[in-house]
C-alpha atoms as a PDB file:
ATOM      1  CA  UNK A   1      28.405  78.250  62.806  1.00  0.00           C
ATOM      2  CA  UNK A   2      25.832  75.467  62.819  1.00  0.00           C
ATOM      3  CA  UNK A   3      26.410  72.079  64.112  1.00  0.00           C
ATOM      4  CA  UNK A   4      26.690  69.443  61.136  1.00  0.00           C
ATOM      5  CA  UNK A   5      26.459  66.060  62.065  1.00  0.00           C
ATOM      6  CA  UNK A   6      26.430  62.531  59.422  1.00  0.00           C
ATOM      7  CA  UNK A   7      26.278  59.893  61.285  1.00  0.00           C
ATOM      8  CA  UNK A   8      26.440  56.097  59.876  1.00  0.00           C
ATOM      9  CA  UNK A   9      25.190  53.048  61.907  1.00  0.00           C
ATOM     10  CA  UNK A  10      27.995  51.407  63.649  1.00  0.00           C
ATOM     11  CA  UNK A  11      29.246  49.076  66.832  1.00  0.00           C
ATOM     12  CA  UNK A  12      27.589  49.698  70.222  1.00  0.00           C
ATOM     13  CA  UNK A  13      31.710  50.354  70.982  1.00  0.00           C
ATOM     14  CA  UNK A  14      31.937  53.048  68.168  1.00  0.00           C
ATOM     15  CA  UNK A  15      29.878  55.245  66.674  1.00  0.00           C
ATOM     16  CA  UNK A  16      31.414  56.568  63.193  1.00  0.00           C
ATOM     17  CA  UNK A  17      30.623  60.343  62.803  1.00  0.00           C
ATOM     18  CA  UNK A  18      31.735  62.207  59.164  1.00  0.00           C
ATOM     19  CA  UNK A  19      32.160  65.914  59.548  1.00  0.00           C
ATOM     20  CA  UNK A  20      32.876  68.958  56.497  1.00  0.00           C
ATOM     21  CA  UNK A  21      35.887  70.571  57.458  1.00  0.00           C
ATOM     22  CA  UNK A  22      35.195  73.761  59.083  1.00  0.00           C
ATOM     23  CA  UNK A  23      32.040  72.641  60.381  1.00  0.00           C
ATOM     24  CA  UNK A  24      31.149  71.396  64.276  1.00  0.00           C
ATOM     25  CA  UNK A  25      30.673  67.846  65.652  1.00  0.00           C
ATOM     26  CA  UNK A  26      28.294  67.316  68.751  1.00  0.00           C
ATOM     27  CA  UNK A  27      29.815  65.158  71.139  1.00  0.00           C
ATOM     28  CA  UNK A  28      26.201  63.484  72.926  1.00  0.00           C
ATOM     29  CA  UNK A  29      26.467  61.758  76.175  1.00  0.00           C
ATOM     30  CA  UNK A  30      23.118  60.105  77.622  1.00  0.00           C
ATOM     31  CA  UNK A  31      23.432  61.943  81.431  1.00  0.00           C
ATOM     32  CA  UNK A  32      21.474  58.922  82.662  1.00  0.00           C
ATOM     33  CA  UNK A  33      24.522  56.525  82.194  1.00  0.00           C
ATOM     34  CA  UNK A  34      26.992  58.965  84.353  1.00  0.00           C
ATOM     35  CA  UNK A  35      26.906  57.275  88.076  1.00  0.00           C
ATOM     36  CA  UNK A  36      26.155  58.987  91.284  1.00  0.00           C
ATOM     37  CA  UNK A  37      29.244  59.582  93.008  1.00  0.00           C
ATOM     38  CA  UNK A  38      31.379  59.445  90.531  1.00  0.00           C
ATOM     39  CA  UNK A  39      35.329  61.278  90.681  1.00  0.00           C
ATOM     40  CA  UNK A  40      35.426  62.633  87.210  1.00  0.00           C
ATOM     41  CA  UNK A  41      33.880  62.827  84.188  1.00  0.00           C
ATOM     42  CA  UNK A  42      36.217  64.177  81.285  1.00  0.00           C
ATOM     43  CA  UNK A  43      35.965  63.760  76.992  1.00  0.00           C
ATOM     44  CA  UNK A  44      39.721  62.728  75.674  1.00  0.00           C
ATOM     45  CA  UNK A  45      41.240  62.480  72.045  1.00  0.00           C
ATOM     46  CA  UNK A  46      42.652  59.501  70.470  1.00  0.00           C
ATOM     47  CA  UNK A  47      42.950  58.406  74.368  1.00  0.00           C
ATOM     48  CA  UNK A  48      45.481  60.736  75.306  1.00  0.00           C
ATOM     49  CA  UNK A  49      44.645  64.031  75.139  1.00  0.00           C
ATOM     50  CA  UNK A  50      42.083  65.292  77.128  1.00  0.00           C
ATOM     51  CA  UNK A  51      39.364  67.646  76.196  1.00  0.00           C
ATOM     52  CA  UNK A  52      37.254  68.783  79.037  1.00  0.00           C
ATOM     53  CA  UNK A  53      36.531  67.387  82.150  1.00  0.00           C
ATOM     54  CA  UNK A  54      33.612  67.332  84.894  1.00  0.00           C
ATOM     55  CA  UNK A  55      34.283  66.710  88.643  1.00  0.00           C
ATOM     56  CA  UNK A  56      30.688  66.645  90.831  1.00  0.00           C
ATOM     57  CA  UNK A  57      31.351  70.412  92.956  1.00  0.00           C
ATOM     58  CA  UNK A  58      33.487  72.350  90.283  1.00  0.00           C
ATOM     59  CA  UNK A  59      32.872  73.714  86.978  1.00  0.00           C
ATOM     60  CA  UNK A  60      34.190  72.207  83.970  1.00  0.00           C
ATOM     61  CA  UNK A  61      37.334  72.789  82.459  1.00  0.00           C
ATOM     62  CA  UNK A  62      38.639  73.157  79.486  1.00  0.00           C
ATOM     63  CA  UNK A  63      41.700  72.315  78.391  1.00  0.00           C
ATOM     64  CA  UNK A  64      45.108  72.741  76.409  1.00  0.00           C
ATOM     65  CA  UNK A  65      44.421  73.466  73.101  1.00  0.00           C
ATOM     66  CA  UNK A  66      40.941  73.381  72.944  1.00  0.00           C
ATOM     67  CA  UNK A  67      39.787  76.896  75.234  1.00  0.00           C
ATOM     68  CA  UNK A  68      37.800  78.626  72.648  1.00  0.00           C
ATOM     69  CA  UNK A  69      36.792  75.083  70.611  1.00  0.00           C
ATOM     70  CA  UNK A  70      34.721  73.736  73.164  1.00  0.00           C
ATOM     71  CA  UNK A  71      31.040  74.634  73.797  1.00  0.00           C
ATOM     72  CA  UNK A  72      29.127  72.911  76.600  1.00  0.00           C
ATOM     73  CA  UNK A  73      25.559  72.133  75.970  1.00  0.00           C
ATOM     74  CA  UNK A  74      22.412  71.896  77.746  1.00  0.00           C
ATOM     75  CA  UNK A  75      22.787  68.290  78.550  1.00  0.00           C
ATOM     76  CA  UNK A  76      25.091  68.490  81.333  1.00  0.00           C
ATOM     77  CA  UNK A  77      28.100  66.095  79.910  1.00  0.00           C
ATOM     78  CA  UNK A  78      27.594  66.724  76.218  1.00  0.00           C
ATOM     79  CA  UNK A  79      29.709  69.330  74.644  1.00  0.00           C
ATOM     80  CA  UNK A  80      30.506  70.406  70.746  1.00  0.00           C
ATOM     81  CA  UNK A  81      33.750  70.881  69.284  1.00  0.00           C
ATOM     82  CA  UNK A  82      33.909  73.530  66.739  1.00  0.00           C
ATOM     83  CA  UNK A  83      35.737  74.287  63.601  1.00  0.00           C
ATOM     84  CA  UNK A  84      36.853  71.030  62.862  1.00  0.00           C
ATOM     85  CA  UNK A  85      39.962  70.543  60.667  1.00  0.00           C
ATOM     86  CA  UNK A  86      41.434  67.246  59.022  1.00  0.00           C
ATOM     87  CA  UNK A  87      43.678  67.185  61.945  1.00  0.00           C
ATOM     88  CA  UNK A  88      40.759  66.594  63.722  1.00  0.00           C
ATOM     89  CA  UNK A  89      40.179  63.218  62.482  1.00  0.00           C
ATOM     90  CA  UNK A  90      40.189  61.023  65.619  1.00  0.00           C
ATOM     91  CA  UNK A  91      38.464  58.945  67.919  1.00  0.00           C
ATOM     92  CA  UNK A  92      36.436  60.826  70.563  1.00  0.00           C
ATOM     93  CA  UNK A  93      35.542  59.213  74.059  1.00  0.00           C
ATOM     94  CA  UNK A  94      33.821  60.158  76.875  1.00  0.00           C
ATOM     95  CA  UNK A  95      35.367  57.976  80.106  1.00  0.00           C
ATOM     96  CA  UNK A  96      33.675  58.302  83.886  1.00  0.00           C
ATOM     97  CA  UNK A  97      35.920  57.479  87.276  1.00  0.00           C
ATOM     98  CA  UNK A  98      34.813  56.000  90.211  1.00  0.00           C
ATOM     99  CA  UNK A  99      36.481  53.261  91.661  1.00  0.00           C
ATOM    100  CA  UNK A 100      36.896  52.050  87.677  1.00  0.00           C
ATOM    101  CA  UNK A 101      37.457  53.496  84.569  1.00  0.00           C
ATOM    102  CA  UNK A 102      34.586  53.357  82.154  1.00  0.00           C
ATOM    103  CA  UNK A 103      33.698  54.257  78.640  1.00  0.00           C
ATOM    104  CA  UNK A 104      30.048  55.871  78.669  1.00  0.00           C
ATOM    105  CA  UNK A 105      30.384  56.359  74.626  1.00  0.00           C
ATOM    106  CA  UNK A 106      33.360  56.531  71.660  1.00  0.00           C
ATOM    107  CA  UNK A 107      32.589  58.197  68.102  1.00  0.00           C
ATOM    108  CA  UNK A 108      35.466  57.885  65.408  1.00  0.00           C
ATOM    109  CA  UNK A 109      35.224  61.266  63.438  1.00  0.00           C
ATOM    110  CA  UNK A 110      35.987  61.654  60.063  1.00  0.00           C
ATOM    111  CA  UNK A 111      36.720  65.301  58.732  1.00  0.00           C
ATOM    112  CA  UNK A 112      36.312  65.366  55.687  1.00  0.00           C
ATOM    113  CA  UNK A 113      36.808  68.119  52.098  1.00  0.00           C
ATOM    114  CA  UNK A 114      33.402  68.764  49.766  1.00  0.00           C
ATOM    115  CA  UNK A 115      33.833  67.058  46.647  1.00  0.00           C
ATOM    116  CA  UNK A 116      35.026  68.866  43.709  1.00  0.00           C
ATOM    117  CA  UNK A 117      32.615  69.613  41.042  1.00  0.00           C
ATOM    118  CA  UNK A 118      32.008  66.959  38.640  1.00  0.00           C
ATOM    119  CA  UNK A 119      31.152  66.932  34.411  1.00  0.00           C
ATOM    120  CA  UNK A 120      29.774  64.843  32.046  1.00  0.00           C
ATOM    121  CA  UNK A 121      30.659  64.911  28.914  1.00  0.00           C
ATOM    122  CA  UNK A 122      28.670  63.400  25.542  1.00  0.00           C
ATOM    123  CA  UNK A 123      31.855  61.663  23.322  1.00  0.00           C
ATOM    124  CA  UNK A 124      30.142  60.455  20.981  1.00  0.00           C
ATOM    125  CA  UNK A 125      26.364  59.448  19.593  1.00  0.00           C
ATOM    126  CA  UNK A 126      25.736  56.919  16.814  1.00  0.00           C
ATOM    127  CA  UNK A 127      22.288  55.809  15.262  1.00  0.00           C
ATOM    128  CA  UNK A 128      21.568  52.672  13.486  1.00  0.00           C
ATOM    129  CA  UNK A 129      18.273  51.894  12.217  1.00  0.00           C
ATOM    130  CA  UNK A 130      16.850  50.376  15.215  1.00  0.00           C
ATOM    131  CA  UNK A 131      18.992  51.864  18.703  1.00  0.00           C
ATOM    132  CA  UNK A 132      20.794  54.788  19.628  1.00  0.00           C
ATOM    133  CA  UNK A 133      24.746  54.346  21.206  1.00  0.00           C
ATOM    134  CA  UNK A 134      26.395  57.308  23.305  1.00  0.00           C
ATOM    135  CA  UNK A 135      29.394  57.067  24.853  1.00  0.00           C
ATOM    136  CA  UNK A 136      30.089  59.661  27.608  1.00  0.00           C
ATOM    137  CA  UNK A 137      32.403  60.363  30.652  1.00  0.00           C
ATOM    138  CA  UNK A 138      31.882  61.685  34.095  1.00  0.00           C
ATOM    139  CA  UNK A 139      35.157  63.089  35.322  1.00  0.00           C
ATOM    140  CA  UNK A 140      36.403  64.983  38.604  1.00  0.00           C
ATOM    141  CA  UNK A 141      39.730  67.065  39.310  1.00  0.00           C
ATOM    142  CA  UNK A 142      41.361  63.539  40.110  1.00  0.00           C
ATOM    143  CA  UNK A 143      39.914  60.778  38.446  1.00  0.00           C
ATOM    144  CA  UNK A 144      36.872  60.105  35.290  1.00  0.00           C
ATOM    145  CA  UNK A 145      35.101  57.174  34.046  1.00  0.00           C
ATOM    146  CA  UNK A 146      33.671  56.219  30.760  1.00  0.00           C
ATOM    147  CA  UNK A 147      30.832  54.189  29.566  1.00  0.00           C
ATOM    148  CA  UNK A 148      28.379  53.734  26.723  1.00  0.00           C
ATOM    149  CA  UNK A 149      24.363  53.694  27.029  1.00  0.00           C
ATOM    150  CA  UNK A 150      22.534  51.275  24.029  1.00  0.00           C
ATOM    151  CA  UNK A 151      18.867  52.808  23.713  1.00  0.00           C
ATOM    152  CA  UNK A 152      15.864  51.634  21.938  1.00  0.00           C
ATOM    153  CA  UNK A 153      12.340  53.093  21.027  1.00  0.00           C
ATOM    154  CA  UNK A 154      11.481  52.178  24.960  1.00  0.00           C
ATOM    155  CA  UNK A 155      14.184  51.137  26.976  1.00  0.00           C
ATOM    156  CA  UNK A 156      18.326  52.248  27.648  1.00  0.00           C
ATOM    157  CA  UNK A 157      20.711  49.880  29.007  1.00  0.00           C
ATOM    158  CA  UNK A 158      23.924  50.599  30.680  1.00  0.00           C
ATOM    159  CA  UNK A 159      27.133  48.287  29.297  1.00  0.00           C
ATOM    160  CA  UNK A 160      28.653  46.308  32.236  1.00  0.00           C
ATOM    161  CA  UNK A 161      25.637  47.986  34.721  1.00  0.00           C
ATOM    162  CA  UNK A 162      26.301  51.183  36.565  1.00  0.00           C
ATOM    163  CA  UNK A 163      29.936  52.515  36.726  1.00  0.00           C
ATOM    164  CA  UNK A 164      31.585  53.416  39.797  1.00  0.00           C
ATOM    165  CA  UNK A 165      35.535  54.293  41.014  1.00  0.00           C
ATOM    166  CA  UNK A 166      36.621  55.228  44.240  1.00  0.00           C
ATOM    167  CA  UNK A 167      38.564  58.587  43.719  1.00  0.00           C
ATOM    168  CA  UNK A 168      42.350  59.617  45.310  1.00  0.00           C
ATOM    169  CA  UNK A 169      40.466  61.574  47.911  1.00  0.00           C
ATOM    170  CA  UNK A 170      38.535  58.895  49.105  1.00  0.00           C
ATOM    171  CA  UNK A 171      35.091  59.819  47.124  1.00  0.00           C
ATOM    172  CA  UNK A 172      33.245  57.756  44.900  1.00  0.00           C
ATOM    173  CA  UNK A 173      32.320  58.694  41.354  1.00  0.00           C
ATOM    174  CA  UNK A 174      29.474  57.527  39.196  1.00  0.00           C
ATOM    175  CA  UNK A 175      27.608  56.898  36.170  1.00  0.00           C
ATOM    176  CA  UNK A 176      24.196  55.657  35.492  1.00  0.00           C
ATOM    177  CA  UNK A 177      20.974  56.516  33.917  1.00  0.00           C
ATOM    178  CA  UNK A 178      18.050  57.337  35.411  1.00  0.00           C
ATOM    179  CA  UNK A 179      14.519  55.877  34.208  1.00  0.00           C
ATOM    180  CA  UNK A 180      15.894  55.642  30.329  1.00  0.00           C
ATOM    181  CA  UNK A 181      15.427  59.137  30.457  1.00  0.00           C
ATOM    182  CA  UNK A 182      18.958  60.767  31.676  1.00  0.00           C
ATOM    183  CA  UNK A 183      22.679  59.880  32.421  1.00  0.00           C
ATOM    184  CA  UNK A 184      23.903  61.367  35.671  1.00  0.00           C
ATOM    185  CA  UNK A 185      27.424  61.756  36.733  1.00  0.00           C
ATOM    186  CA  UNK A 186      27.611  61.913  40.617  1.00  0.00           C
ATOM    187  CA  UNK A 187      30.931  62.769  42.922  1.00  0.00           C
ATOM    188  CA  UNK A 188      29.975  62.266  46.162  1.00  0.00           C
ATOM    189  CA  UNK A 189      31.578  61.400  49.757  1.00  0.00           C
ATOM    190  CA  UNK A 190      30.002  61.367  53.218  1.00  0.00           C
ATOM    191  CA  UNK A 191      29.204  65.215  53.640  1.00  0.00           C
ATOM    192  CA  UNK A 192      28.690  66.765  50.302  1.00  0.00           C
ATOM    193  CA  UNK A 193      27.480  65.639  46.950  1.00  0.00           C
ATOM    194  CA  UNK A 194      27.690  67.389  43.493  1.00  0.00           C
ATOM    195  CA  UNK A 195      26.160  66.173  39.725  1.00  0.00           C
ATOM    196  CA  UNK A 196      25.724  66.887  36.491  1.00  0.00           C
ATOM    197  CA  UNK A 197      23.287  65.416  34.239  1.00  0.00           C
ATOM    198  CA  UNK A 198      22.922  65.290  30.829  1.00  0.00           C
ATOM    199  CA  UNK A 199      19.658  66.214  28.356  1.00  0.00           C
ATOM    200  CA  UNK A 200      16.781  63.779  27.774  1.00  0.00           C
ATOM    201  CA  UNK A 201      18.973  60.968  26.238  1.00  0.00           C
ATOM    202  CA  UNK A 202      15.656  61.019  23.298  1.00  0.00           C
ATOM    203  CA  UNK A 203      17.062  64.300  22.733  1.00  0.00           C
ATOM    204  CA  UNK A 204      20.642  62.743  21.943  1.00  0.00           C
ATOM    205  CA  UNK A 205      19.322  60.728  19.717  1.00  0.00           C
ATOM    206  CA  UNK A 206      16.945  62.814  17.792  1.00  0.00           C
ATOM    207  CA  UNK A 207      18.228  62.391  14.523  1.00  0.00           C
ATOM    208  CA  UNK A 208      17.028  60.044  12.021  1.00  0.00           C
ATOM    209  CA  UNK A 209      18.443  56.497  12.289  1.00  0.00           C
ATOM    210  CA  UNK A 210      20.676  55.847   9.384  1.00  0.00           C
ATOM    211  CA  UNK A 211      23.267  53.003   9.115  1.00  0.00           C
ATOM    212  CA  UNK A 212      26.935  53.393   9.159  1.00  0.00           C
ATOM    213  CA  UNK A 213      26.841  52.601   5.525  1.00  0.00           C
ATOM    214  CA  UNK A 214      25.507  55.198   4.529  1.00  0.00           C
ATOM    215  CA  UNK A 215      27.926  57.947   6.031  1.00  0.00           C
ATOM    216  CA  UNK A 216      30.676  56.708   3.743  1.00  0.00           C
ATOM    217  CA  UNK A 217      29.011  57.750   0.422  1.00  0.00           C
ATOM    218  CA  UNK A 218      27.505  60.779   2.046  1.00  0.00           C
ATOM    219  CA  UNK A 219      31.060  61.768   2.783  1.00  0.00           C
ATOM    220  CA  UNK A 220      32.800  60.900  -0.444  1.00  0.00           C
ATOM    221  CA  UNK A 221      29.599  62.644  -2.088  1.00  0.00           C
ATOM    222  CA  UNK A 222      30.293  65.759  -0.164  1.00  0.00           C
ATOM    223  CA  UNK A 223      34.068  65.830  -0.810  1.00  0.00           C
ATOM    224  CA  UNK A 224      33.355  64.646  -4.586  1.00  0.00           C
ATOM    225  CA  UNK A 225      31.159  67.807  -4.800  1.00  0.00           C
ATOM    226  CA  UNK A 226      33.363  69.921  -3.134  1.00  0.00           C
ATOM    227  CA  UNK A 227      36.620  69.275  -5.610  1.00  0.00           C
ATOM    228  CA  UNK A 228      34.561  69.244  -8.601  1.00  0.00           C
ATOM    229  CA  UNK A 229      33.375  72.766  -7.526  1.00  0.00           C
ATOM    230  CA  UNK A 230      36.897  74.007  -7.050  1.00  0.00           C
ATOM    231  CA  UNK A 231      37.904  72.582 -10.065  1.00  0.00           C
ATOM    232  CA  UNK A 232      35.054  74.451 -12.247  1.00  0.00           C
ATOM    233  CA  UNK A 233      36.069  77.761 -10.209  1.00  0.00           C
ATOM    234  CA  UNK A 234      39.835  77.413 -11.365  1.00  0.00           C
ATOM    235  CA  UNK A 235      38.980  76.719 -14.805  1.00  0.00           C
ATOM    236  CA  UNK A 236      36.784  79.998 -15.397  1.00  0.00           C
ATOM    237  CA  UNK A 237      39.589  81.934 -13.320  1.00  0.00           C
ATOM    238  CA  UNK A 238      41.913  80.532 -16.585  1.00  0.00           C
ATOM    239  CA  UNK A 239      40.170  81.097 -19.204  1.00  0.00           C
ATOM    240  CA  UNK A 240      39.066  84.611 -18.003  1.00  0.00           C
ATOM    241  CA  UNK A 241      42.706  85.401 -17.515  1.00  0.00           C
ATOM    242  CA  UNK A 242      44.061  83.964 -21.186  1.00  0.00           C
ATOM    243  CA  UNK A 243      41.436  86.104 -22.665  1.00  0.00           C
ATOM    244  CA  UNK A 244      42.679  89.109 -20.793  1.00  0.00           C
ATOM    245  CA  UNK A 245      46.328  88.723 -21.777  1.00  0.00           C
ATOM    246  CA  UNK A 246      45.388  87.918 -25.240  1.00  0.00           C
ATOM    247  CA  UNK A 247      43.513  91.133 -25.330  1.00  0.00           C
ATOM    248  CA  UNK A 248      46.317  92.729 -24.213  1.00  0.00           C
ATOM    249  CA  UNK A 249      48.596  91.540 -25.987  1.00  0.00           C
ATOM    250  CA  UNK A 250      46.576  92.389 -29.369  1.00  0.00           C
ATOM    251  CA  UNK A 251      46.547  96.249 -28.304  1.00  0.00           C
ATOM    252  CA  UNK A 252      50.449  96.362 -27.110  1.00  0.00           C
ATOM    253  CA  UNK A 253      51.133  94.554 -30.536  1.00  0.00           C
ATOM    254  CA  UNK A 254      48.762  97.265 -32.466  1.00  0.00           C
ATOM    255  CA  UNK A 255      50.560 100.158 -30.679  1.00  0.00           C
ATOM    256  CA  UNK A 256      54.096  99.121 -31.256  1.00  0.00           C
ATOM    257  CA  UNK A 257      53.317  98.757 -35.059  1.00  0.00           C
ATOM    258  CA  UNK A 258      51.940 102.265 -34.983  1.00  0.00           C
ATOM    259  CA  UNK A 259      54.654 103.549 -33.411  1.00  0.00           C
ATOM    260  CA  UNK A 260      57.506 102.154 -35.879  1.00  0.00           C
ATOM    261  CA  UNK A 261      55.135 103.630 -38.927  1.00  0.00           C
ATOM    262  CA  UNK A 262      55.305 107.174 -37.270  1.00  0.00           C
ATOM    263  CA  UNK A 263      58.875 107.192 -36.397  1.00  0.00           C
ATOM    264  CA  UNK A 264      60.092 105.587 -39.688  1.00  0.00           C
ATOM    265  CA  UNK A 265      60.387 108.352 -41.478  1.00  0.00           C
ATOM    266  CA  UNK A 266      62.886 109.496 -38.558  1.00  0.00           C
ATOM    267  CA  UNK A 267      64.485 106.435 -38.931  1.00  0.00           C
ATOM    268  CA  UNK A 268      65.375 106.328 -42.747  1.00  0.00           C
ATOM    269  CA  UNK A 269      66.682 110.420 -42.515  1.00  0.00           C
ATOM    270  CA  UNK A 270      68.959 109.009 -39.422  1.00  0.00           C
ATOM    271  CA  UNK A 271      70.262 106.301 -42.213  1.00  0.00           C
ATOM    272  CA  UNK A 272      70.576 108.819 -44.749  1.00  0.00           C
ATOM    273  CA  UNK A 273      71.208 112.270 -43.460  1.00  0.00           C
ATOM    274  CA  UNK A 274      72.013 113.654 -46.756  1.00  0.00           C
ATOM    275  CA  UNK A 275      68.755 113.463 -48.423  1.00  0.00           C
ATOM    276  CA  UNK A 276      66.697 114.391 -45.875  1.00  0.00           C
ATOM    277  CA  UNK A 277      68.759 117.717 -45.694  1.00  0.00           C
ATOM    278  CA  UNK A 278      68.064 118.241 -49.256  1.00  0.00           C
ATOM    279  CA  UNK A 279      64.742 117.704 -48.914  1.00  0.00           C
ATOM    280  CA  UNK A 280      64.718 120.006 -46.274  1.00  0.00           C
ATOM    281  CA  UNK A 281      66.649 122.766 -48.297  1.00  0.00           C
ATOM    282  CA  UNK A 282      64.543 122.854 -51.397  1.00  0.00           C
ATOM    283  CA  UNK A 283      61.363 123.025 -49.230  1.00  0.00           C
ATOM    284  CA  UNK A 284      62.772 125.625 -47.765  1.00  0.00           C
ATOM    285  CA  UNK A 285      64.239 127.333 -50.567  1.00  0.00           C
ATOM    286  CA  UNK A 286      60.680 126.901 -52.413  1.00  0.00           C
ATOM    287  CA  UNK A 287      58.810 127.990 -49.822  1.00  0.00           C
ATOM    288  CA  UNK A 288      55.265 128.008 -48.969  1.00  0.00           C
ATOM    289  CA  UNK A 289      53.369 128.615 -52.353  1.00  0.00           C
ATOM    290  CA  UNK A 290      51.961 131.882 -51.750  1.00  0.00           C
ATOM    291  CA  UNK A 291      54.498 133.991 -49.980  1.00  0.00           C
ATOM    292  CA  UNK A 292      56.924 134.257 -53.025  1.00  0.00           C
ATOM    293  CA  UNK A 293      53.831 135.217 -55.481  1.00  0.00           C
ATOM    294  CA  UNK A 294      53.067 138.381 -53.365  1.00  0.00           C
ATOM    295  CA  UNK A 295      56.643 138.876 -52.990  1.00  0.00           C
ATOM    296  CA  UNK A 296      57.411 138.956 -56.619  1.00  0.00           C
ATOM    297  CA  UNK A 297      54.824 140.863 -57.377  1.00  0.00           C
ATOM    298  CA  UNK A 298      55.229 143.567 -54.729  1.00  0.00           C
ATOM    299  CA  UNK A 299      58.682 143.453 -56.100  1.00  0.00           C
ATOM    300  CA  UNK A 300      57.630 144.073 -59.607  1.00  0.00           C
ATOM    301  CA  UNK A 301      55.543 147.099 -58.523  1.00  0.00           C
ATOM    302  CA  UNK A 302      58.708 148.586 -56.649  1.00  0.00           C
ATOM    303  CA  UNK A 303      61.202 148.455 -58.596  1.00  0.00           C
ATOM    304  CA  UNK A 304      59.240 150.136 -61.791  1.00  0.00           C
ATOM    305  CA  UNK A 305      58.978 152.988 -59.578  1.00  0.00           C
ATOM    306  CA  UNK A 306      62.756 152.847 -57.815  1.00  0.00           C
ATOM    307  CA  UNK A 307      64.297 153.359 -61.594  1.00  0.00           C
ATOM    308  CA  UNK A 308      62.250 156.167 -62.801  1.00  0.00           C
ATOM    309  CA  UNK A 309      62.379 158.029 -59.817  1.00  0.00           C
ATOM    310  CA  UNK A 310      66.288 157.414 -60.351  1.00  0.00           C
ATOM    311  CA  UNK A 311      66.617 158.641 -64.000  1.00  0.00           C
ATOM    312  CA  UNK A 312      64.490 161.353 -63.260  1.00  0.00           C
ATOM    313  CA  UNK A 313      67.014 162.605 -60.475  1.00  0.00           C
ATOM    314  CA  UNK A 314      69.894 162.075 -63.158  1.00  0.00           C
ATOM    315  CA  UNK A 315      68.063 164.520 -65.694  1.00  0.00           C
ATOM    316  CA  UNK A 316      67.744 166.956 -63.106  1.00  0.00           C
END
């Protein structure tokens, strides 16, 4: 794993290093400021624990908790420490013995998480007839930040200037625009950065200006529209379906009055049983008007013959 080192300007005493967790810190010693002669060199932690240490006819040692961690360099006293967790977070110093103690050089590290991504987010966008407003928010996993952007035909200013919050973790979150042509939303700390950044603001504001005004009528236009639409749909829908039922009801009325004309005959025999059975006896005693003519006649023909073949047996 590489070595990562930020380092920030600080006291001759101190020198503040920030480190990414899981990253290495290099530990730098100028060899020229070790005397001749001296007892032992070592590198401690927080002033009490002790890292490695040099003595001028042995080899160096490592120690504790740190075998495996440590990696000596090139330069003879400088070493890296690897794999550094928030635990880590300490003040380093490298101390020299000879007939006194003294501090050859002292970095506070800092181990520090990457930032979270960030997002910015376009709320809202109005237009009047001579700027553009848009109101948007930059927001983390622990903390946002709002604020609105007033833009003309040239220039975009920020209200109450660029917007800034120091997160729970320690980070700092931003918002600003960059040369009237974007918004940016940074999350940053000392070893990692991430942003977002929104379109060409001109793009935001693309539409035609119109005042505010003018949206209310638009909108009670549009809804106006809309009911009077419905309302026309419903009324074809009821007239359609009255001229249905009335159609139907003309045929089922038609048919029922049929039907009592063919079953009223029916009807006035069931009242009056009597004549209909006469009726029904003289048509059937009469009989259809043919059948009894060639019956009487055939009978006619018969019965001429029936007696005279009788007398004629008598004689005999």
């Amino acid at each position: 794993m590489s070595c990562c080192l930020y380092q920030l300007q600080g006291s001759s005493a101190v020198t503040p290093v920030f480190v990414q967790t899981g990253q290495d810190v290099f530990l730098d010693v100028n060899e020229a400021d070790v005397p001749e002669g001296f007892v032992v060199f070592f590198w401690t932690f927080n002033g009490k624990n002790n890292l490695v240490s040099f003595s001028p006819n042995s080899k160096p040692n490592i120690l504790g908790d740190y075998t495996g961690r440590i990696e000596l360099s090139e330069k003879k006293y400088s070493v890296t420490l690897k794999n550094l967790q928030n635990t880590d977070s300490g003040v380093y110093t490298a101390r020299v013995t000879t007939y006194v103690d003294k501090t050859l050089a002292e970095y506070k590290v800092t181990v520090q998480d990457p930032v979270s991504p960030v997002g910015l987010t376009v709320d809202s966008v109005s237009n009047s007839s001579d700027s553009c407003n848009l109101t948007v928010t930059c927001s983390s996993v622990d903390s946002h930040i709002s604020s609105t952007f007033t833009c003309d035909d040239t220039t975009c200013s920020q209200e109450g200037g660029e917007r800034s919050e120091v997160t729970k973790s320690g980070a700092s979150l931003q918002v600003y625009h960059l040369s009237n042509a974007s918004i940016i939303c940074n999350h940053s700390n000392q070893v990692s950065l991430t942003k977002d950044m929104t379109k060409n603001i001109r793009e935001l504001c693309i539409q035609q200006p119109e005042s505010s005004s003018s949206t209310v009528p638009w909108i009670i236009g549009t809804v106006s529209g809309t009911l009077i639409l419905l309302g026309c749909v419903c009324a074809v829908r009821l007239v359609v379906h009255r001229r249905k039922r009335g159609k139907y009801e003309g045929e089922n009325n038609e048919t029922m009055h049929a039907e009592v004309e063919t079953h009223q005959p029916r009807d006035q025999c069931l009242l009056n049983k009597s004549s209909c059975s006469s009726q029904r006896d003289i048509y059937s005693l009469a009989g259809p008007p043919s059948a009894p003519t060639q019956s009487t006649e055939t009978s006619d023909r018969t019965q001429p013959e029936s007696l005279y073949a009788h007398m004629e047996k008598v004689n005999r």
